[in-house]
C-alpha atoms as a PDB file:
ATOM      1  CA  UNK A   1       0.000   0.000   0.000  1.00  0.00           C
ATOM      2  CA  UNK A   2       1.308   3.523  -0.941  1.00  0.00           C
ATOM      3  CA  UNK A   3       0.673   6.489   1.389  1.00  0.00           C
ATOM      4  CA  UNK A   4       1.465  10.458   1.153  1.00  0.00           C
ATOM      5  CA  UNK A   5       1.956  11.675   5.025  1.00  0.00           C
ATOM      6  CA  UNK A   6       1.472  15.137   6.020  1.00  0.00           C
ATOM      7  CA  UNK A   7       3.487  17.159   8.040  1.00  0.00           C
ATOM      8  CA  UNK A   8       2.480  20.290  10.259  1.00  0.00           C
ATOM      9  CA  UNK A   9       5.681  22.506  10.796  1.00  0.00           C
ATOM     10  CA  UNK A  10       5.289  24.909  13.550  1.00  0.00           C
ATOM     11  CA  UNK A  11       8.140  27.434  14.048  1.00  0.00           C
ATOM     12  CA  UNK A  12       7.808  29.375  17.240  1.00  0.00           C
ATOM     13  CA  UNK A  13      10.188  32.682  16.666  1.00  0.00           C
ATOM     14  CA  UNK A  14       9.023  33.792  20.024  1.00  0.00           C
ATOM     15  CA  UNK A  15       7.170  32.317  23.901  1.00  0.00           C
ATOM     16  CA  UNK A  16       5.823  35.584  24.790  1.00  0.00           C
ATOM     17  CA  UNK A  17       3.411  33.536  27.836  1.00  0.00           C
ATOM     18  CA  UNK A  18       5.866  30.771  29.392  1.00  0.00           C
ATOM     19  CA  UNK A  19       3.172  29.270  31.930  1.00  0.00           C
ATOM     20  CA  UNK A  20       0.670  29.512  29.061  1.00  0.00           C
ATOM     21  CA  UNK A  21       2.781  28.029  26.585  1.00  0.00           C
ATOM     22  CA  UNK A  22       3.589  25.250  29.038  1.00  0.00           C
ATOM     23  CA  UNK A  23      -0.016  24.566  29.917  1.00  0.00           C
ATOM     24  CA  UNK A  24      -0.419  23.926  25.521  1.00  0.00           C
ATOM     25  CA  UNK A  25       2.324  21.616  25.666  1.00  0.00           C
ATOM     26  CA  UNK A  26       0.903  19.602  28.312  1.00  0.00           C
ATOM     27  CA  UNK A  27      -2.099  18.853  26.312  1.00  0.00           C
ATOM     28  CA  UNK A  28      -1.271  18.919  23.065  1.00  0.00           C
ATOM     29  CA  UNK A  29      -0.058  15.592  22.656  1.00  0.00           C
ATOM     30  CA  UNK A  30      -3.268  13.950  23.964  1.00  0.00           C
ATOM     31  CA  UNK A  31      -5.204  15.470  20.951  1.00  0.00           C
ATOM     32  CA  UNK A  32      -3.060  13.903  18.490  1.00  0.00           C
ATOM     33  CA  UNK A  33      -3.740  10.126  19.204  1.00  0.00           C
ATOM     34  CA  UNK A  34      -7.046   9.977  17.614  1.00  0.00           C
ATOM     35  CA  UNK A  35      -6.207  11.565  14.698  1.00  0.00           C
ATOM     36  CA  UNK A  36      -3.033   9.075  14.074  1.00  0.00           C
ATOM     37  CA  UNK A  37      -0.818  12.396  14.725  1.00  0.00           C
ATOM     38  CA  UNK A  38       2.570  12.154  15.748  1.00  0.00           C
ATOM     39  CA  UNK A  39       5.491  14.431  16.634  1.00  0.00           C
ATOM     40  CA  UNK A  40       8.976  14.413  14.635  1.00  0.00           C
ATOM     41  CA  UNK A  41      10.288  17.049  16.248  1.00  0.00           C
ATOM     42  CA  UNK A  42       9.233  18.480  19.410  1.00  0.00           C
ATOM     43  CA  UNK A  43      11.626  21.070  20.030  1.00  0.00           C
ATOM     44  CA  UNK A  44      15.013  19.929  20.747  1.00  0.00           C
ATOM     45  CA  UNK A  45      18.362  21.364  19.676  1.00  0.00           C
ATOM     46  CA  UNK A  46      18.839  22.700  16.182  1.00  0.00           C
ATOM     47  CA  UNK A  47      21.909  23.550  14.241  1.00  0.00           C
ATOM     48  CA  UNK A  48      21.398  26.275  11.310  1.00  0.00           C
ATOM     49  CA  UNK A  49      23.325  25.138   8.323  1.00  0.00           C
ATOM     50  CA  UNK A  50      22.617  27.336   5.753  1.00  0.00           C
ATOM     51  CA  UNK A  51      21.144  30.850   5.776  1.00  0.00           C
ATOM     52  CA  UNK A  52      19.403  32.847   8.633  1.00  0.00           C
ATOM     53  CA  UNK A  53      17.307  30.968  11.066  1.00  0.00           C
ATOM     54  CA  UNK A  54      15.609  32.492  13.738  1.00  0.00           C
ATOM     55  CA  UNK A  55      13.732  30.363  15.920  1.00  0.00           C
ATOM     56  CA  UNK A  56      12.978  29.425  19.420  1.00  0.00           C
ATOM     57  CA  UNK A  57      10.966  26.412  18.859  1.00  0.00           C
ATOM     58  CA  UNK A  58      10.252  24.107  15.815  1.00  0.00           C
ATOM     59  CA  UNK A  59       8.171  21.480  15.895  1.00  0.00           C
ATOM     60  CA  UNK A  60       7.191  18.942  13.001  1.00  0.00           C
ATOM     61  CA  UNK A  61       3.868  16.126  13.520  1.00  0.00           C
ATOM     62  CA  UNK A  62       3.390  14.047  11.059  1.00  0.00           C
ATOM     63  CA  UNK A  63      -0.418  12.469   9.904  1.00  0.00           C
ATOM     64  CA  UNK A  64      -1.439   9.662   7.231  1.00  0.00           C
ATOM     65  CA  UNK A  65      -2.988  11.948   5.139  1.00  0.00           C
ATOM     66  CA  UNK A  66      -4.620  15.594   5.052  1.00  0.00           C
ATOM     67  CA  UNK A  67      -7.819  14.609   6.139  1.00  0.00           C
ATOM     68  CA  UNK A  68      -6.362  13.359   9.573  1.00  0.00           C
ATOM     69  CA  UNK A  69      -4.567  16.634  10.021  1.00  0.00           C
ATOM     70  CA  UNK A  70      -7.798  18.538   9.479  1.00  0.00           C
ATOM     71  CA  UNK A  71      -9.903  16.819  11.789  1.00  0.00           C
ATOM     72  CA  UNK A  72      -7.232  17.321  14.468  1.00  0.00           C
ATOM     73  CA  UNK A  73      -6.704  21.035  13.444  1.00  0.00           C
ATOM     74  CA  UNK A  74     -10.700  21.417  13.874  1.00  0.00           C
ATOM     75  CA  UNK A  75     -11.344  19.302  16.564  1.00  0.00           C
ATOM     76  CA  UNK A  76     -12.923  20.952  19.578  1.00  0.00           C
ATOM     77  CA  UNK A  77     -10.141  20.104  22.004  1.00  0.00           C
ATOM     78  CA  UNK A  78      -7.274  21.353  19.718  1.00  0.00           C
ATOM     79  CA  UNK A  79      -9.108  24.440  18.536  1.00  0.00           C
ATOM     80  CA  UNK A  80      -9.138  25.496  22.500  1.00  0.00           C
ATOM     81  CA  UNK A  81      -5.242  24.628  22.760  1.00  0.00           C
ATOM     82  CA  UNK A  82      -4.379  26.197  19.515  1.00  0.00           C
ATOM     83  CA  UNK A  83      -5.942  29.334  21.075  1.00  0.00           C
ATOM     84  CA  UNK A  84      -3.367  29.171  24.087  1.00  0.00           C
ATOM     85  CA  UNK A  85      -0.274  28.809  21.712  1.00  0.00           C
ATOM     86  CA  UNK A  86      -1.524  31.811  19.641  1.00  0.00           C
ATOM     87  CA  UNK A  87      -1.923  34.294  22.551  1.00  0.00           C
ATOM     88  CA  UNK A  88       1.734  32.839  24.198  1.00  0.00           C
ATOM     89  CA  UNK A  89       3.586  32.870  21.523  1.00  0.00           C
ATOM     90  CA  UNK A  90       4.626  34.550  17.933  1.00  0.00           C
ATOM     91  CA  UNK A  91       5.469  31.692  14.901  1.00  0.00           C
ATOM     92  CA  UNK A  92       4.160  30.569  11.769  1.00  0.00           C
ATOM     93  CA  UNK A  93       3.035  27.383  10.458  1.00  0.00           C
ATOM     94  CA  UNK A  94       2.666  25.530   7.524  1.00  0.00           C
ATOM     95  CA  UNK A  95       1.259  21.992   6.340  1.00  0.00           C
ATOM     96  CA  UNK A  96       4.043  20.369   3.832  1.00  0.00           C
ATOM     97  CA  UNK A  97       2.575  17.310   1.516  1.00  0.00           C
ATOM     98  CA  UNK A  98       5.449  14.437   2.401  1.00  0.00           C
ATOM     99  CA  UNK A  99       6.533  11.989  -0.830  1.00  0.00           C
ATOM    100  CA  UNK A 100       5.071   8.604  -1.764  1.00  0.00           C
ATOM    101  CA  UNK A 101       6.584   6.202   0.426  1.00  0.00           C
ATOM    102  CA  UNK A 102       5.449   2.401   0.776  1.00  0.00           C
ATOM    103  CA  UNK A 103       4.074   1.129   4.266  1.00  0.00           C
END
């Protein structure tokens, strides 16, 4: 079976709230199981090799396919998280379409 994965990439330039921030990460990772989500990176050291990089915090999750990643992102109980990271902290994020890989 061939599948294309999807992968959220969240890149936190700044934590403006650190206790609200930390109260998001606590319950982030609950959300995800349903959904078949999974984090890649979840912070974590970085290295910039090429060009300018600002970041505090990058974090990738990975899901089988955009329809996963869209219930998550919608769900009730992530919408209400997604509001804490927003209001502690300044990033971006994108969703990246992965390559065909065999499972």
């Amino acid at each position: 079976m061939w599948t294309v994965a999807v992968f959220f990439v969240v890149d936190i330039k700044e934590i403006t709230d650190p206790e609200a921030y930390a109260e998001y990460r606590k319950g982030v990772a609950a959300t995800l199981e349903p959904y078949h989500g999974e984090f890649l990176v979840r912070g974590g050291s970085f290295e910039v090799i090429e060009g300018e990089w600002e970041t505090q915090r990058l974090v990738i999750i990975a899901f089988p396919d955009e329809e996963h990643f869209k219930g998550w992102y919608h769900s009730p109980t992530y919408t209400a998280l997604r509001k804490i990271r927003l209001s502690a902290s300044i990033g971006r994020a994108v969703l990246v379409q992965g390559v065909q890989a065999s499972s």
